[in-house]
N, C-alpha and C. Protein backbone atom coordinates (compact mmCIF):
# COMPACT_ATOMS: atom_id res chain seq x y z
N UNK A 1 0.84 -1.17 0.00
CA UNK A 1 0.00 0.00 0.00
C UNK A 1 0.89 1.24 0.00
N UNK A 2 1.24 1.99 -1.17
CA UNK A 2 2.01 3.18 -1.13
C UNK A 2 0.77 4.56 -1.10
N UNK A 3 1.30 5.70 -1.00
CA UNK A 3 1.05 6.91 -0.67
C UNK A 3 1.26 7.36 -1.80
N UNK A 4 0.38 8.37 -2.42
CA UNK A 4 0.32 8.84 -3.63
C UNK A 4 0.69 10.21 -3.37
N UNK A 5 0.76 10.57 -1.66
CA UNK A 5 1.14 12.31 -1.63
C UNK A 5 -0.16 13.34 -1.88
N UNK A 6 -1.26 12.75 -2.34
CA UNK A 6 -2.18 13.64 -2.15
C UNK A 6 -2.75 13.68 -0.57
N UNK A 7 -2.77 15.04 -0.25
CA UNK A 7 -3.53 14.92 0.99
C UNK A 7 -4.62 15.69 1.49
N UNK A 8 -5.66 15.79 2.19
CA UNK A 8 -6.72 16.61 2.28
C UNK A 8 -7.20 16.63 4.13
N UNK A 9 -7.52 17.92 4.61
CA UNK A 9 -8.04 17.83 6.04
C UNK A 9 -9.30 17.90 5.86
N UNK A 10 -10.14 17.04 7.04
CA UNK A 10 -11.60 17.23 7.00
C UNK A 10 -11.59 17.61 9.02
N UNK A 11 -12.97 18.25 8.94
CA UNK A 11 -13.23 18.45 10.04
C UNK A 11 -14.88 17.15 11.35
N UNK A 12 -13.73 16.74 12.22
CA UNK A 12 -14.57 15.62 12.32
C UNK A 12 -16.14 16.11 13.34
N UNK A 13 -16.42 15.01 13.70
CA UNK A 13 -17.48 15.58 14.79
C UNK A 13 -17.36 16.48 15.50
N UNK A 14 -16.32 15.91 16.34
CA UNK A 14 -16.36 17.39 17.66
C UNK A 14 -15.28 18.20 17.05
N UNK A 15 -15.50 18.52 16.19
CA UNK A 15 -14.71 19.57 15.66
C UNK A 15 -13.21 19.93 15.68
N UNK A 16 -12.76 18.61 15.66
CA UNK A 16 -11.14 18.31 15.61
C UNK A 16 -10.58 18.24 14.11
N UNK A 17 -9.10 18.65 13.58
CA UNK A 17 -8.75 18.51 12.05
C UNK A 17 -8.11 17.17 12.20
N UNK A 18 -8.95 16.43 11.11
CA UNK A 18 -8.18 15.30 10.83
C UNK A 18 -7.49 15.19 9.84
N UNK A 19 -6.34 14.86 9.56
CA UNK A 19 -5.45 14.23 7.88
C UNK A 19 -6.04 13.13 7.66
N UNK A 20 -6.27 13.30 6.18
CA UNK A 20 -6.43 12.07 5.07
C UNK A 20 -5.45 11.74 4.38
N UNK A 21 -5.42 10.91 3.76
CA UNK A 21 -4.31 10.88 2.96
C UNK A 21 -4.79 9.77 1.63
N UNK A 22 -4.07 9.90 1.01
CA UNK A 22 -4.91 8.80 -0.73
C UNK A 22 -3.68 7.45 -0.81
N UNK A 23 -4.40 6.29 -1.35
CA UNK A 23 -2.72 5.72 -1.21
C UNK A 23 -3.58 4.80 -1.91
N UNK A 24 -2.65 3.83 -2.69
CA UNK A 24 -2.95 2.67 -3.88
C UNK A 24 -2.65 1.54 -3.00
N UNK A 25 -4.19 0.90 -3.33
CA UNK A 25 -4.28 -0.75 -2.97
C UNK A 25 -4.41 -1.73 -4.07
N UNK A 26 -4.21 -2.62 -4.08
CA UNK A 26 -4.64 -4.12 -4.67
C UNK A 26 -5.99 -4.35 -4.98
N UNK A 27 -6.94 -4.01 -6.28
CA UNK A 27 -8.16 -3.74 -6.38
C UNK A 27 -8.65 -5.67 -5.86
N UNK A 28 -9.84 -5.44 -5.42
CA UNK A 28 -10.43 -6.54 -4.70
C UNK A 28 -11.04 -7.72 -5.94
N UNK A 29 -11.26 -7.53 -6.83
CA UNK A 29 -11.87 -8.42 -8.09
C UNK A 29 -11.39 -7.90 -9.51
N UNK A 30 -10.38 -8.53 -9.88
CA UNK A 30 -10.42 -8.10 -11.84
C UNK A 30 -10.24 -8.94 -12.48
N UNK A 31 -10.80 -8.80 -14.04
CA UNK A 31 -10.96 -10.17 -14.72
C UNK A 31 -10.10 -10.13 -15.57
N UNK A 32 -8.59 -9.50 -15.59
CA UNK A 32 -7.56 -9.74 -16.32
C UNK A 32 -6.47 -10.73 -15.15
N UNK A 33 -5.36 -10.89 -15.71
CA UNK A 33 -4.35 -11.69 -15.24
C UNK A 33 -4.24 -11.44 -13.94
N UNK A 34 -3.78 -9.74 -13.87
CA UNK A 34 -2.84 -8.60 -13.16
C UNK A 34 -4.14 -7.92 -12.19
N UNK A 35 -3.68 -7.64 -10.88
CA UNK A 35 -4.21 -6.93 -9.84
C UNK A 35 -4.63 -5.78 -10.26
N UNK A 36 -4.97 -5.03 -10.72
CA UNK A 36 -4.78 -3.52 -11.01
C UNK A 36 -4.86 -2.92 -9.38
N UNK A 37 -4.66 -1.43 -9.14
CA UNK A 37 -4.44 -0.89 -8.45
C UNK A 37 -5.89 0.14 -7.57
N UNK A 38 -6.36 0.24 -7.15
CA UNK A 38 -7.23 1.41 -6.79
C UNK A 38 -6.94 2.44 -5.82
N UNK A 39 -7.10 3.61 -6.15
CA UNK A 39 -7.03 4.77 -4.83
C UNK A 39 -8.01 5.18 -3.72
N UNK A 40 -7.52 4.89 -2.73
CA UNK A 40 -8.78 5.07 -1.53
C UNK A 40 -8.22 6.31 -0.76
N UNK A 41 -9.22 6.63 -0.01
CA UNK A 41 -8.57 8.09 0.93
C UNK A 41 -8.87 6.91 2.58
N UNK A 42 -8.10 7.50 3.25
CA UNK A 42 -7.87 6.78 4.29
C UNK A 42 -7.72 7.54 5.54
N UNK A 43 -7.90 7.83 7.22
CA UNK A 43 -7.55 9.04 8.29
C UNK A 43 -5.55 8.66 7.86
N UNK A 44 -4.92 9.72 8.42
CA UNK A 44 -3.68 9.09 8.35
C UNK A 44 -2.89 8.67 10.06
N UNK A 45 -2.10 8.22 9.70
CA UNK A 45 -1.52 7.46 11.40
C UNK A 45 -0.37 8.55 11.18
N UNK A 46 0.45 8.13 12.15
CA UNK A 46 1.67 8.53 12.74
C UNK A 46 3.18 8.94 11.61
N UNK A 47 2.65 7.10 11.18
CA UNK A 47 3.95 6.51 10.34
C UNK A 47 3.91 6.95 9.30
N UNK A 48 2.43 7.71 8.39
CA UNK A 48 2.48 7.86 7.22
C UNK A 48 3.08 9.43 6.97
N UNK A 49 3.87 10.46 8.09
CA UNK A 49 3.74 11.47 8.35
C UNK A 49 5.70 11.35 7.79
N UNK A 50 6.10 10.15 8.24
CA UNK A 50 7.89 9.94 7.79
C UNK A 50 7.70 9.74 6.22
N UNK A 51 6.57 9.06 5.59
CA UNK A 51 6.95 8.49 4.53
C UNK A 51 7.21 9.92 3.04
N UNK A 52 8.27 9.53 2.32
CA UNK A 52 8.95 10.54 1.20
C UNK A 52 7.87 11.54 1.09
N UNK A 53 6.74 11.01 0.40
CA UNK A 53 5.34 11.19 -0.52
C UNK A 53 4.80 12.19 0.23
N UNK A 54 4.96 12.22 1.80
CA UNK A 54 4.34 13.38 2.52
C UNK A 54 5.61 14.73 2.79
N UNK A 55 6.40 14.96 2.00
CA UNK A 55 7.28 15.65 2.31
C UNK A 55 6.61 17.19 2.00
N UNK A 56 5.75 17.56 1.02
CA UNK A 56 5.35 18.60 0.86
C UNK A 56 4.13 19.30 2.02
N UNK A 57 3.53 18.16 2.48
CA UNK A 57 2.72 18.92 4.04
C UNK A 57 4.14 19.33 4.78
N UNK A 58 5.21 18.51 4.39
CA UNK A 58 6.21 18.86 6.07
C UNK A 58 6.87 20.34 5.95
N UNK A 59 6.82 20.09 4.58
CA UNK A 59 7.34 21.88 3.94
C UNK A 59 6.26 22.84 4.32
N UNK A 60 4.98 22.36 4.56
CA UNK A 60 4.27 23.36 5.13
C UNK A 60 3.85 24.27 6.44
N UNK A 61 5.42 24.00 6.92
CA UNK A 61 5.72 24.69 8.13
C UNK A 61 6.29 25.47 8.21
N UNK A 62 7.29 25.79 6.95
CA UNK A 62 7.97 26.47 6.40
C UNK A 62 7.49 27.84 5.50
N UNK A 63 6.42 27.80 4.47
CA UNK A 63 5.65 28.34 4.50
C UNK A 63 4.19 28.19 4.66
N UNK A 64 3.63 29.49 5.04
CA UNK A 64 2.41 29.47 5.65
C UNK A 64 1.31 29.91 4.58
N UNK A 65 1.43 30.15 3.72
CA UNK A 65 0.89 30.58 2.61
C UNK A 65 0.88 29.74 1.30
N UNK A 66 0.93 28.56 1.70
CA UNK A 66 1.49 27.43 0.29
C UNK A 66 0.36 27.57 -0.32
N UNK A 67 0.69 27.68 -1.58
CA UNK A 67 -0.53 27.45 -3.00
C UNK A 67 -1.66 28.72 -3.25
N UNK A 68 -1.21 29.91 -2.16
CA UNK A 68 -2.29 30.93 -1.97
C UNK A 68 -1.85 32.05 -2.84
N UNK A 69 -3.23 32.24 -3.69
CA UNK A 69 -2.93 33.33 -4.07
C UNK A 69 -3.60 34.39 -4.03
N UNK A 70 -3.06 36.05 -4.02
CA UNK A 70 -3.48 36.91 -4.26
C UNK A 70 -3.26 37.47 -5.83
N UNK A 71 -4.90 38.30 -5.87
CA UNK A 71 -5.16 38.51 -7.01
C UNK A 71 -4.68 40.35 -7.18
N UNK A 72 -4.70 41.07 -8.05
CA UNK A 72 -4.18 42.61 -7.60
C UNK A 72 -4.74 42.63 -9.08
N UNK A 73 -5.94 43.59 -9.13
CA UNK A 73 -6.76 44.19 -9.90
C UNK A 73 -6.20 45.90 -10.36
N UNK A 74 -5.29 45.61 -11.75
CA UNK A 74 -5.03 46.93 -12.58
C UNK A 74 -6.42 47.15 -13.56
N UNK A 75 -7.09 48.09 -13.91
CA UNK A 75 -8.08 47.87 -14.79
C UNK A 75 -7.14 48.81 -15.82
N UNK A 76 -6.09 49.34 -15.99
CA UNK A 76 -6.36 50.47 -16.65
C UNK A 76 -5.08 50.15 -17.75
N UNK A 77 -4.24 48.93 -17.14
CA UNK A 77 -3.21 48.50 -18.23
C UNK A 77 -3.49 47.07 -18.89
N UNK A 78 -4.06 46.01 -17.91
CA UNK A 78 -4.36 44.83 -18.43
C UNK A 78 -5.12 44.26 -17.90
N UNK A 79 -5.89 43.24 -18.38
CA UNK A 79 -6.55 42.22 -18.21
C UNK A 79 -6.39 41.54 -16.81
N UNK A 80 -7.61 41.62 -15.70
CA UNK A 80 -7.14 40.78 -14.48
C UNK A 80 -6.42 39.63 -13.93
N UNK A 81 -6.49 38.53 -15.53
CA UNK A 81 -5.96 37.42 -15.19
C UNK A 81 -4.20 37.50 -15.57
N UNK A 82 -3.89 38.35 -16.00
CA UNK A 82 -2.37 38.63 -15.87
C UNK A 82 -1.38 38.88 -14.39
N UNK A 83 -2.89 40.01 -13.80
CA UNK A 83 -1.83 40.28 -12.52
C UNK A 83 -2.19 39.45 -11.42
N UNK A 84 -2.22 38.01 -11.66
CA UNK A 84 -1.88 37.18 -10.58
C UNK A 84 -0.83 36.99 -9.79
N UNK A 85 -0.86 37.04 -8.93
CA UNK A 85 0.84 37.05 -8.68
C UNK A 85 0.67 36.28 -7.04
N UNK A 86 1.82 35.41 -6.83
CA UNK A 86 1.94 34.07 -5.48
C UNK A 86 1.94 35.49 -4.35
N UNK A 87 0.84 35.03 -3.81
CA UNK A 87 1.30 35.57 -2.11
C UNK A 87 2.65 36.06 -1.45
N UNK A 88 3.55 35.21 -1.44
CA UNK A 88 5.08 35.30 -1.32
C UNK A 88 5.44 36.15 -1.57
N UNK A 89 5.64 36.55 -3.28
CA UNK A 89 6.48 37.31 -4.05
C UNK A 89 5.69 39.06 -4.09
N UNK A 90 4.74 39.32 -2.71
CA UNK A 90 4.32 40.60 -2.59
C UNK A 90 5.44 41.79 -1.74
């Protein structure tokens, strides 16, 4: 069962953040030779927090702003979707 590195938080009952995480299993029935593979989302444990595949949540301590962006609205030289620009680089 490997880790595909996708990961997602949900918020549980009593209102605690849990990690998910996606990872490839051994599909349960196929009618070729070969196992094929399927992706399930799963809570994550402890151990899955060392493995390579999660290295980009661990970078997310580092920055606090990962993947966010701000938008900065010129109307008078170009088109809005030009002046996108990463959070960071403000």
């Amino acid at each position: 069962m490997a880790l595909t590195g996708r990961f997602d938080f949900r918020k549980t009952l009593t209102g605690k953040i849990a990690l998910r995480v996606e990872e490839e299993v051994p599909a349960f029935w196929s009618r070729s030779g070969q196992r094929p593979m399927k992706k399930r989302w799963r809570d994550a444990t402890l151990i899955d927090l060392a493995a390579p595949e999660m290295r980009a949540l661990i970078d997310l301590r580092f920055r606090p702003h990962f993947g966010a962006l701000h938008v900065e609205v010129d109307r008078t030289t170009a088109p809005p979707a030009q002046n996108i620009v990463p959070l960071g680089k403000l």
